[in-house]
C-alpha atoms as a PDB file:
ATOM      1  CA  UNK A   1     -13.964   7.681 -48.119  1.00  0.00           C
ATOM      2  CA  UNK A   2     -11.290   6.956 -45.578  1.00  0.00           C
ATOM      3  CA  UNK A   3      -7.897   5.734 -45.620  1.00  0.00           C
ATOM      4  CA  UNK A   4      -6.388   3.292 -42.994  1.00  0.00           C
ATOM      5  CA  UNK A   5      -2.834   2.258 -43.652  1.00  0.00           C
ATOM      6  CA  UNK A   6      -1.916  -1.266 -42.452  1.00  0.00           C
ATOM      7  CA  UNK A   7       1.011  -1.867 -40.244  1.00  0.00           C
ATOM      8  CA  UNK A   8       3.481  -3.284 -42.673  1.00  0.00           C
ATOM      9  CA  UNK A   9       2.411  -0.186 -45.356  1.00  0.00           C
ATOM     10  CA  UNK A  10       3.765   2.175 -42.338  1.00  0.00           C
ATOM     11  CA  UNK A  11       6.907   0.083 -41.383  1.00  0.00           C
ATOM     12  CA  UNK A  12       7.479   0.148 -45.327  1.00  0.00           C
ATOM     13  CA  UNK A  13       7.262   3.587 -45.546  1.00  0.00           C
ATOM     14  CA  UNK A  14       9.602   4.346 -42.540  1.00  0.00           C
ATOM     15  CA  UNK A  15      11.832   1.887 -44.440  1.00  0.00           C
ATOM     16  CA  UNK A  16      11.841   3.779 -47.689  1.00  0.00           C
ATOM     17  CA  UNK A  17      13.028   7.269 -45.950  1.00  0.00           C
ATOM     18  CA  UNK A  18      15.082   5.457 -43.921  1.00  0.00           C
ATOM     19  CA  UNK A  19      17.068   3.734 -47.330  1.00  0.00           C
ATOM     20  CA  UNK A  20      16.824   6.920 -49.321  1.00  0.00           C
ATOM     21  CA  UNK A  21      17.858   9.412 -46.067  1.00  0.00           C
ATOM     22  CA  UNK A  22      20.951   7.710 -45.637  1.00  0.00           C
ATOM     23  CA  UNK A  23      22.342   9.696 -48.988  1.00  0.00           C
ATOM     24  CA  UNK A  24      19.682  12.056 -49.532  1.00  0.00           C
ATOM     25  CA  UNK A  25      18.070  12.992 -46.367  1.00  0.00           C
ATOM     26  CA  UNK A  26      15.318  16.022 -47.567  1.00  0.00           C
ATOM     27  CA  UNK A  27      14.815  13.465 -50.727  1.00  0.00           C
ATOM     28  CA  UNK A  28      13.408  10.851 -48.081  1.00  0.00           C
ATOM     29  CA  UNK A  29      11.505  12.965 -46.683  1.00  0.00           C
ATOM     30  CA  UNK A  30      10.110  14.553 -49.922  1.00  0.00           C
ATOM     31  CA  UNK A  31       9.286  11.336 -51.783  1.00  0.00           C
ATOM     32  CA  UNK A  32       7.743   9.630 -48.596  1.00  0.00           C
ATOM     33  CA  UNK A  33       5.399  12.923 -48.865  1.00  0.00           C
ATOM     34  CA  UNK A  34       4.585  12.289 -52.361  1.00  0.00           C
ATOM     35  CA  UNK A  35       3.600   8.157 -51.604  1.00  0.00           C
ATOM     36  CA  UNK A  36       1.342   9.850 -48.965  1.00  0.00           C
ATOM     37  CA  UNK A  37      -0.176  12.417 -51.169  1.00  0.00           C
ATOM     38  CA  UNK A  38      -0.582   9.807 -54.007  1.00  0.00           C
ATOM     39  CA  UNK A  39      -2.644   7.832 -51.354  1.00  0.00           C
ATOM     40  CA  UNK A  40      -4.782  10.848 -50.259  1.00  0.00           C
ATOM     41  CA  UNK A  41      -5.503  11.456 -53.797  1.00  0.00           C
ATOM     42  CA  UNK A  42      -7.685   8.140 -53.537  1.00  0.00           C
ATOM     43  CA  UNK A  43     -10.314   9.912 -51.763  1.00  0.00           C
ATOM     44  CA  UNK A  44     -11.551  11.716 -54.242  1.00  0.00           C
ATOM     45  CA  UNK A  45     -10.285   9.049 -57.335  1.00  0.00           C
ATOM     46  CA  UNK A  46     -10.597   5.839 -55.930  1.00  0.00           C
ATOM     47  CA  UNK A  47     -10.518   4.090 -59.424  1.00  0.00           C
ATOM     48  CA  UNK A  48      -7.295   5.440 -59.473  1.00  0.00           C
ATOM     49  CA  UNK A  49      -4.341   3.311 -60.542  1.00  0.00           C
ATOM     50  CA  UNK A  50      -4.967  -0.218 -62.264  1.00  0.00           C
ATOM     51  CA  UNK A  51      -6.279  -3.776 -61.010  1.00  0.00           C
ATOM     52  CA  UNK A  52      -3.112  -5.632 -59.692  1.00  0.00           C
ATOM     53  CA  UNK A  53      -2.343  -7.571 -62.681  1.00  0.00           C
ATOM     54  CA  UNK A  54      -1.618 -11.015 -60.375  1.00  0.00           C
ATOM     55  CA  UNK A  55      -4.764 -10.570 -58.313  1.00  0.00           C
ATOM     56  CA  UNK A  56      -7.514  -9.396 -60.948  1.00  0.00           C
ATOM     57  CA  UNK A  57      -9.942  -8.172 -58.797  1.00  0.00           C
ATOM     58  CA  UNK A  58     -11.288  -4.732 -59.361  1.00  0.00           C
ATOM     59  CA  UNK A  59     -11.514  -3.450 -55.930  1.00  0.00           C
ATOM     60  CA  UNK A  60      -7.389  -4.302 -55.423  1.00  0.00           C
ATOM     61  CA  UNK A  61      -5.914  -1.502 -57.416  1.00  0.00           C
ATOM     62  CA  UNK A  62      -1.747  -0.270 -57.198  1.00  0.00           C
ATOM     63  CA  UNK A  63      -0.050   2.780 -58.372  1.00  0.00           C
ATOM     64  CA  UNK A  64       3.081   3.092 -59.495  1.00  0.00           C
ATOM     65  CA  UNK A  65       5.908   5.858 -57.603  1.00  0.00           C
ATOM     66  CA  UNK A  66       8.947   5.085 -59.105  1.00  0.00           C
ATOM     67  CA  UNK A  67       9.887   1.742 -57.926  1.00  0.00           C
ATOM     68  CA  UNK A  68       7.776   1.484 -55.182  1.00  0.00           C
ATOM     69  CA  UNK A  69       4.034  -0.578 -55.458  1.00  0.00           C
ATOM     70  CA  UNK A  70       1.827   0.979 -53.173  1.00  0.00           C
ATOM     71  CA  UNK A  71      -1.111  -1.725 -53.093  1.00  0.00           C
ATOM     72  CA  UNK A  72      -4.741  -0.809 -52.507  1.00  0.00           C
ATOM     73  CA  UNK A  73      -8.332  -2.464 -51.508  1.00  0.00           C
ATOM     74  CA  UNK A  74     -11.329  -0.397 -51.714  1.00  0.00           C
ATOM     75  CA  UNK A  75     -14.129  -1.602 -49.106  1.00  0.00           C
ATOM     76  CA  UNK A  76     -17.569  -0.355 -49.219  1.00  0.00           C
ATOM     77  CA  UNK A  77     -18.262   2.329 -46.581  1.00  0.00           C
ATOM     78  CA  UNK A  78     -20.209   1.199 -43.271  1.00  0.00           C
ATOM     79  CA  UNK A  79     -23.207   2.642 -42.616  1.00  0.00           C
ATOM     80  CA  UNK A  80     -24.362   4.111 -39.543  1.00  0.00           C
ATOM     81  CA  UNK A  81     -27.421   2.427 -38.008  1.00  0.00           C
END
């Protein structure tokens, strides 16, 4: 399994350390770490995290880092032909 982050997940990201760094600036950096590790962690648990209560579909799953959503669609693997 691979991960591809979307444009507006990486201009939220740079958002978040950019929000927290202005008082904490090794906190930013830190926490943005820990959304990226939380993401990575998908590879090997990609039931991780529960079906977006709104949506309802089982392949659109979120977790929960303190007050931050991070939003995520599972698509079957192409195969090579």
């Amino acid at each position: 399994m691979r991960i591809v982050w979307t444009l507006q997940a990486k201009e939220d990201l740079r958002e978040i350390k950019t929000f927290i760094a202005r008082d904490a600036p090794f906190s930013a950096v830190a926490f943005v770490r820990r959304l990226k590790r939380a993401v990575d962690d998908l590879k090997g648990f990609p039931e991780r995290g529960r079906v977006v209560p709104e949506i309802g579909k089982p392949e659109i799953r979120e977790l929960l880092r303190g007050n931050h959503r991070i939003i995520c669609r599972k698509v079957p693997a192409r195969r090579n032909l």
